[in-house]
Protein backbone atom coordinates (compact mmCIF):
# COMPACT_ATOMS: atom_id res chain seq x y z
CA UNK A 1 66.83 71.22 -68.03
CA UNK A 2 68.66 72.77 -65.23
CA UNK A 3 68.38 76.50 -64.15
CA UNK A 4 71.61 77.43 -66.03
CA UNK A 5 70.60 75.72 -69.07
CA UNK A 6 67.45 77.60 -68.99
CA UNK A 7 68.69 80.82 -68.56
CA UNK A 8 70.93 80.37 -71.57
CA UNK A 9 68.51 79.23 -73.63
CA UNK A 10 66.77 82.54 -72.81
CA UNK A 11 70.27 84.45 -73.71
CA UNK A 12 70.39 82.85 -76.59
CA UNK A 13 67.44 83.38 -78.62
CA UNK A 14 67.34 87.34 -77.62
CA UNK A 15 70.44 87.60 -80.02
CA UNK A 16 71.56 90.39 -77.47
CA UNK A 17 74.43 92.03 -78.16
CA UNK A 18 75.45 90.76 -74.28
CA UNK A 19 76.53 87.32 -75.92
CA UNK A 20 79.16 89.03 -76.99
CA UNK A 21 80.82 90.83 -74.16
CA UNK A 22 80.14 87.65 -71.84
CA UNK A 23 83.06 85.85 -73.75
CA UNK A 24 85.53 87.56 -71.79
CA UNK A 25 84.31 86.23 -68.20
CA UNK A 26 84.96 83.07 -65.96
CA UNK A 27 82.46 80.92 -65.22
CA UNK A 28 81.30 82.07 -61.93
CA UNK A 29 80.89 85.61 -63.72
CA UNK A 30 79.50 83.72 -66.90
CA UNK A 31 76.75 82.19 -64.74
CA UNK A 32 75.73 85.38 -62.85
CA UNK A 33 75.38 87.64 -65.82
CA UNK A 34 73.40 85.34 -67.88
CA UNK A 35 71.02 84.50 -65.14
CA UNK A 36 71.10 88.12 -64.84
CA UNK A 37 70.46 88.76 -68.24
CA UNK A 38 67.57 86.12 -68.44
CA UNK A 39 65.84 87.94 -65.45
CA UNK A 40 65.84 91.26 -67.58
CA UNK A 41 63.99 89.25 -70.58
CA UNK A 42 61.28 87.26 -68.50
CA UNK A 43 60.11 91.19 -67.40
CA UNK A 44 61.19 92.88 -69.93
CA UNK A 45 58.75 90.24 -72.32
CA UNK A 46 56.47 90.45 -70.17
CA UNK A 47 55.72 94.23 -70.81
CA UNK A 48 56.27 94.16 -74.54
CA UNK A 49 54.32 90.82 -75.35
CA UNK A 50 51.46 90.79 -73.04
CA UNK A 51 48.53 92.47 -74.68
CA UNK A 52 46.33 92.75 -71.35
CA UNK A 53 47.76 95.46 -69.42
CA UNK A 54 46.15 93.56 -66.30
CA UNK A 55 47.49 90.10 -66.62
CA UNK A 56 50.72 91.98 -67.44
CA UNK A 57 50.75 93.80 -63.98
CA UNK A 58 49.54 90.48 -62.43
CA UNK A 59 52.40 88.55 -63.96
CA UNK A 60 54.84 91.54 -62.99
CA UNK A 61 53.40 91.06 -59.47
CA UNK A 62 54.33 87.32 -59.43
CA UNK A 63 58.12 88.29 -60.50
CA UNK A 64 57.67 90.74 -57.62
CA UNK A 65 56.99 87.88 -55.14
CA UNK A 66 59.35 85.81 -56.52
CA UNK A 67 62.35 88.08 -56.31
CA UNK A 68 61.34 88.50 -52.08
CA UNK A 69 61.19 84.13 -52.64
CA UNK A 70 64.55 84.51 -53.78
CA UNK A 71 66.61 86.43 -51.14
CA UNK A 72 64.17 84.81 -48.10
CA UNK A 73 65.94 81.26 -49.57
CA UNK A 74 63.31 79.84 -51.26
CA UNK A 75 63.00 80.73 -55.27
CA UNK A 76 60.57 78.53 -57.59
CA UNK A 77 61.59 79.73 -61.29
CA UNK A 78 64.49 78.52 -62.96
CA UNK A 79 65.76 82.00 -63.67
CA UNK A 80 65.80 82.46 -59.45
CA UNK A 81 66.87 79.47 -59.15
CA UNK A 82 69.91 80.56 -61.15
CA UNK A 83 70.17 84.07 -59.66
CA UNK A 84 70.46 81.76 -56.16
CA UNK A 85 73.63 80.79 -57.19
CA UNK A 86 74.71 83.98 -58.23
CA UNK A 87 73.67 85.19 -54.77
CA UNK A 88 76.14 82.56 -53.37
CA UNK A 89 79.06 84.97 -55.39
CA UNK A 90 77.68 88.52 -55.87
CA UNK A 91 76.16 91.02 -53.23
CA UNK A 92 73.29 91.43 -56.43
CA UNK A 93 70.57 94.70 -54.43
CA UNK A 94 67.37 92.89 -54.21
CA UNK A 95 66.50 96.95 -54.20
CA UNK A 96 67.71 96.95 -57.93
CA UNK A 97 66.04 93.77 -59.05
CA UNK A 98 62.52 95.22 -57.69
CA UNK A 99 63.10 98.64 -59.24
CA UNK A 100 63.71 96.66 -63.04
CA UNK A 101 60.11 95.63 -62.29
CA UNK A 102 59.10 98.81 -61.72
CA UNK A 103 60.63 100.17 -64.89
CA UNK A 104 58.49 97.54 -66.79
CA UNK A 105 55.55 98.43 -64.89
CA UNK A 106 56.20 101.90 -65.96
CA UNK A 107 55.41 100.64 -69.33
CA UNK A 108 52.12 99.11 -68.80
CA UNK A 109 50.44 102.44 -67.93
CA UNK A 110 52.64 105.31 -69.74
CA UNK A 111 52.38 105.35 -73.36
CA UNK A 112 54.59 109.17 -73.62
CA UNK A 113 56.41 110.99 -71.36
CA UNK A 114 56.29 114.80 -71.27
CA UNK A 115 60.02 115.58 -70.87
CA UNK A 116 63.11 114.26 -70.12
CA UNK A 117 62.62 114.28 -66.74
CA UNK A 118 60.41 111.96 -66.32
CA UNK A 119 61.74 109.93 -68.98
CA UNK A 120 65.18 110.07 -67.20
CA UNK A 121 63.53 107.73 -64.41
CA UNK A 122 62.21 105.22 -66.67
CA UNK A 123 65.70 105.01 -68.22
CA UNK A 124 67.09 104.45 -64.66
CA UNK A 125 65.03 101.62 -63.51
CA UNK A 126 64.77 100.11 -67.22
CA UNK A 127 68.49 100.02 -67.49
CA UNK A 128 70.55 102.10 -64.97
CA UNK A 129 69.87 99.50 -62.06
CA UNK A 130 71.13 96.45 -64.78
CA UNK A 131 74.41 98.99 -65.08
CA UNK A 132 74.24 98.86 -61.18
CA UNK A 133 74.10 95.01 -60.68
CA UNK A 134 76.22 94.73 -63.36
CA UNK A 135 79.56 95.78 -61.59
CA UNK A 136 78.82 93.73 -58.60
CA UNK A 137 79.62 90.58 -60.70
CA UNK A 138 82.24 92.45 -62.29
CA UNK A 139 84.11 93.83 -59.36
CA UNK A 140 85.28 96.74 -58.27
CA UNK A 141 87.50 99.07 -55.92
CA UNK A 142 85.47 100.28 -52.68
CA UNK A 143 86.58 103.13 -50.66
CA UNK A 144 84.93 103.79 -47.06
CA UNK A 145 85.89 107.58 -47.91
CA UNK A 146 84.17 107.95 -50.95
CA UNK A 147 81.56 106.75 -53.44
CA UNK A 148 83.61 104.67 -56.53
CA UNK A 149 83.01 106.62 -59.47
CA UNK A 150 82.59 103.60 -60.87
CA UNK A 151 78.72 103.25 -59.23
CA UNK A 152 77.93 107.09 -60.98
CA UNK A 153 79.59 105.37 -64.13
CA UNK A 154 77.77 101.95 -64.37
CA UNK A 155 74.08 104.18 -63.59
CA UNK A 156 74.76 106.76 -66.89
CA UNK A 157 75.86 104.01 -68.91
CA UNK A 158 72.73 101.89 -68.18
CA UNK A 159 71.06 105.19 -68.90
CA UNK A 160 73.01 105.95 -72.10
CA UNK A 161 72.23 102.32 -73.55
CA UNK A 162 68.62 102.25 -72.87
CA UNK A 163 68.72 106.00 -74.97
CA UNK A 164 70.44 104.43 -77.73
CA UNK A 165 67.73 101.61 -77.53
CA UNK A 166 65.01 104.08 -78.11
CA UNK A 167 66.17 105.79 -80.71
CA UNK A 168 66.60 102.44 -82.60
CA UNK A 169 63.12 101.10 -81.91
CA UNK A 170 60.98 104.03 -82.36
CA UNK A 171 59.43 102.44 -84.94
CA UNK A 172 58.86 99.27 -83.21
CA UNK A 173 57.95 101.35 -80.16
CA UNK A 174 55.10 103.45 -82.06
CA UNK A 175 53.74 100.10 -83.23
CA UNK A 176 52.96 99.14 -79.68
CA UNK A 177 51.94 102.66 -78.90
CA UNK A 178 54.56 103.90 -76.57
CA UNK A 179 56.96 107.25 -77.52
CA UNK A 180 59.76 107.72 -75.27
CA UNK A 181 61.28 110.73 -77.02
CA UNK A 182 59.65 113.50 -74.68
CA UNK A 183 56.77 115.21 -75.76
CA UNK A 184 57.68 118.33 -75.48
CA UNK A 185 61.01 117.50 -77.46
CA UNK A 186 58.75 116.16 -80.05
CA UNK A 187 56.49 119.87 -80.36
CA UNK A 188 60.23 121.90 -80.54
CA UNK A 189 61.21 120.03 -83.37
CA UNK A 190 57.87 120.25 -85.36
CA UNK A 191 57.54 116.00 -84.93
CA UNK A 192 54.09 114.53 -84.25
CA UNK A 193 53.61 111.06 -82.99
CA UNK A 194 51.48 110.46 -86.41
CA UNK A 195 54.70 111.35 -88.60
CA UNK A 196 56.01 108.72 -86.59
CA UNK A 197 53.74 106.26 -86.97
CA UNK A 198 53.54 106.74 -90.52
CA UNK A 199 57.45 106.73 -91.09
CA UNK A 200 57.54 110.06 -91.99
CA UNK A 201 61.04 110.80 -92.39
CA UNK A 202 62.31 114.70 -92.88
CA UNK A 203 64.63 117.52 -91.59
CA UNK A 204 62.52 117.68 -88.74
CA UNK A 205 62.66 113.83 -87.66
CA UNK A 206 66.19 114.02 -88.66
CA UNK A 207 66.79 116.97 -86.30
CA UNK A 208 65.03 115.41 -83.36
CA UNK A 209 67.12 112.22 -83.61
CA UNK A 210 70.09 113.92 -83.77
CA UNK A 211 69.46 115.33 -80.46
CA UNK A 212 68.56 111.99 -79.10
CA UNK A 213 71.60 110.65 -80.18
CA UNK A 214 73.27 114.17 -78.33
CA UNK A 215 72.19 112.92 -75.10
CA UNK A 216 72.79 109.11 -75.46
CA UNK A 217 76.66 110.29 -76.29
CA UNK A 218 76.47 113.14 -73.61
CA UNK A 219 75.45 109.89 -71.06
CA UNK A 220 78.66 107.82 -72.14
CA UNK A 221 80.91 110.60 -71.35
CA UNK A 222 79.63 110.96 -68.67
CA UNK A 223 80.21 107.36 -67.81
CA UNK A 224 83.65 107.27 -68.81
CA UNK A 225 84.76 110.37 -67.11
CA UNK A 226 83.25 109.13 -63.82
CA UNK A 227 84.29 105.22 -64.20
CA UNK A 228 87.88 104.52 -61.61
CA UNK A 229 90.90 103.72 -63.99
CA UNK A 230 91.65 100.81 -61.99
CA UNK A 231 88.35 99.35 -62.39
CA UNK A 232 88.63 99.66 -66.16
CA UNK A 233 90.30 95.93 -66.58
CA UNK A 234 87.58 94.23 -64.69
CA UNK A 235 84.56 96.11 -66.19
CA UNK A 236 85.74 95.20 -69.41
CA UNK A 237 82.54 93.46 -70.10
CA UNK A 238 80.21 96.75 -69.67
CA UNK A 239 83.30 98.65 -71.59
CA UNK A 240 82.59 95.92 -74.57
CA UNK A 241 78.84 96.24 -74.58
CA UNK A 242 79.09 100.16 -74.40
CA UNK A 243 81.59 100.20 -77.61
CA UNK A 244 79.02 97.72 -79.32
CA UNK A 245 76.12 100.57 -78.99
CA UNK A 246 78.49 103.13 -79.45
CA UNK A 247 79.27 101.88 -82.86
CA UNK A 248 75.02 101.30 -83.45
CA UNK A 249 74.53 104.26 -83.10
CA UNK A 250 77.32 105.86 -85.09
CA UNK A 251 75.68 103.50 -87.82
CA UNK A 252 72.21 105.51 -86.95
CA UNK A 253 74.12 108.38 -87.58
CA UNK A 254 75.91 107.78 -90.62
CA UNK A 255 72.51 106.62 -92.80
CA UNK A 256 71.05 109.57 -91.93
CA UNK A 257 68.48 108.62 -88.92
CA UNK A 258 66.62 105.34 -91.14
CA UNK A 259 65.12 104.05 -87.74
CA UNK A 260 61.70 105.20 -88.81
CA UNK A 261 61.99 103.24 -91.87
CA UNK A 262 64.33 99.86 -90.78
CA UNK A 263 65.44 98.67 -87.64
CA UNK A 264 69.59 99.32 -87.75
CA UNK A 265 71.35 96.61 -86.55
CA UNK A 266 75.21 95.88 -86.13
CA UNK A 267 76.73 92.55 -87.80
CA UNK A 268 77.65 89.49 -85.66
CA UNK A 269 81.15 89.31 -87.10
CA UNK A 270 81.59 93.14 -86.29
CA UNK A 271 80.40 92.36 -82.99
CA UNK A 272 82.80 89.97 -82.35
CA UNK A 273 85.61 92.17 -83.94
CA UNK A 274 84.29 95.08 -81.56
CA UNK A 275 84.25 92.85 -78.47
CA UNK A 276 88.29 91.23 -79.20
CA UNK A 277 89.81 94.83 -79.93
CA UNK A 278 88.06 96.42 -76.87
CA UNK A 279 88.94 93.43 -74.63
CA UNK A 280 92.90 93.78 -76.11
CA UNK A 281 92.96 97.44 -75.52
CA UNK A 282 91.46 97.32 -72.32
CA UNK A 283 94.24 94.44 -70.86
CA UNK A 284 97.06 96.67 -72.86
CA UNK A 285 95.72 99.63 -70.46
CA UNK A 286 95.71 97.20 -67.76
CA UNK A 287 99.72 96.53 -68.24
CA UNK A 288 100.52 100.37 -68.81
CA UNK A 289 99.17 100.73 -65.05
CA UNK A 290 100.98 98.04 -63.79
């Protein structure tokens, strides 16, 4: 099995959502995301299926090592392997690839956070530094004069997804222990972590979510307002992934906030529909420019 074919292999039995917006790249692009992609699962699995907090931080360690392997030319796993190649296309921030780690480290020893705040920084390294390597295999317009807006927009859209993640796995989250809705959002809207636990679904669940799902949408406008317009074409792929959890999460909304009771998921075939239609807007905006 070669690197590549091991990192799809990993892409493919997550049954991410990303399968879906990766239909629209070359290969070059193809490759880099889903070695990309496989990297986020080795950690990510790492912290959510490792029962021993200490041989989870020891393994975390190893990826650790393995990522300075990587950019000092000599990577052992078949996901670095892959991300070698990648390297060969993409300026991917070894910075960014360390702070993911972090994020899952993050998980090993916090079980709540106390407010947003703090949670905000978990969201950044869990899923605003993906956002961040993300555009570097998707391109995008530099100015020496300026920051791209598109940097600002790939960051809150990380951030925005990851929200929209929690909100859909609380119960799966409680299961394992961990509550990433704040605590102190939790005691103004009446919600204890045991009415979580126990599924305990009311006004005052109902109420919290909806502010949860407030600040996911408040962090994809912020996204889009800050994203370049002539970057839109070639970031299609984040563009496809964000209307994918944008239309999740209107699903959350719609049933009334079940996510205590079911996990709320979004058909494949929708998926697909959602990826085509954004991909055939987005070149129709492209032309309008041009």
């Amino acid at each position: 099995m070669t690197p590549d074919e091991y990192c799809q292999g990993k892409t493919q039995q997550s049954g991410s959502s990303f399968y879906y917006s990766f239909l629209f790249l070359n290969n070059t692009q193809r490759q880099a995301m889903t070695a990309l992609y496989a990297y986020c699962r080795e950690v990510d699995d790492i912290a959510d299926e490792c029962t021993d907090a200490s041989i989870a931080a020891s393994k975390l360690n190893w990826w650790r090592n393995e990522i300075h392997n990587l950019f000092n030319g000599n990577p052992t796993h078949p996901v670095t392997l892959a991300l070698q190649t990648a390297l060969e296309h993409y300026p991917l921030q070894k910075e960014y690839l360390l702070e993911l780690i972090s994020g899952m480290e993050m998980d090993l020893h916090t079980v709540s956070y106390h407010s947003f705040n703090e949670l905000s920084l978990y969201c950044y390294r869990a899923a605003g530094v993906v956002g961040l390597l993300t555009i570097e295999v998707l391109g995008y317009e530099t100015n020496s004069a300026k920051e791209s807006g598109t940097i600002e927009y790939a960051k809150n859209l990380g951030i925005a997804l990851q929200l929209i993640n929690i909100l859909r796995d609380i119960k799966e989250d409680a299961g394992r222990g961990r509550f990433y809705i704040p605590q102190d959002e939790l005691k103004q809207f009446g919600v204890t972590t045991a009415m979580l636990l126990n599924g305990q679904n009311s006004k005052e669940t109902q109420a919290l979510f909806s502010h949860q799902a407030n600040r996911a949408k408040h962090y994809y406008e912020k996204a889009f307002k800050a994203i370049e317009p002539n970057d839109r074409y070639n970031q299609r792929t984040g563009i496809i992934m964000a209307e994918i959890y944008l239309a999740l999460l209107k699903k959350i909304e719609s049933e009334n906030y079940p996510v205590l009771e079911k996990r709320v998921s979004i058909a494949k075939l929708k998926k697909l529909w959602i990826a085509w239609t954004t991909a055939r807007r987005e070149f129709k905006l492209s032309q309008k420019k041009n």
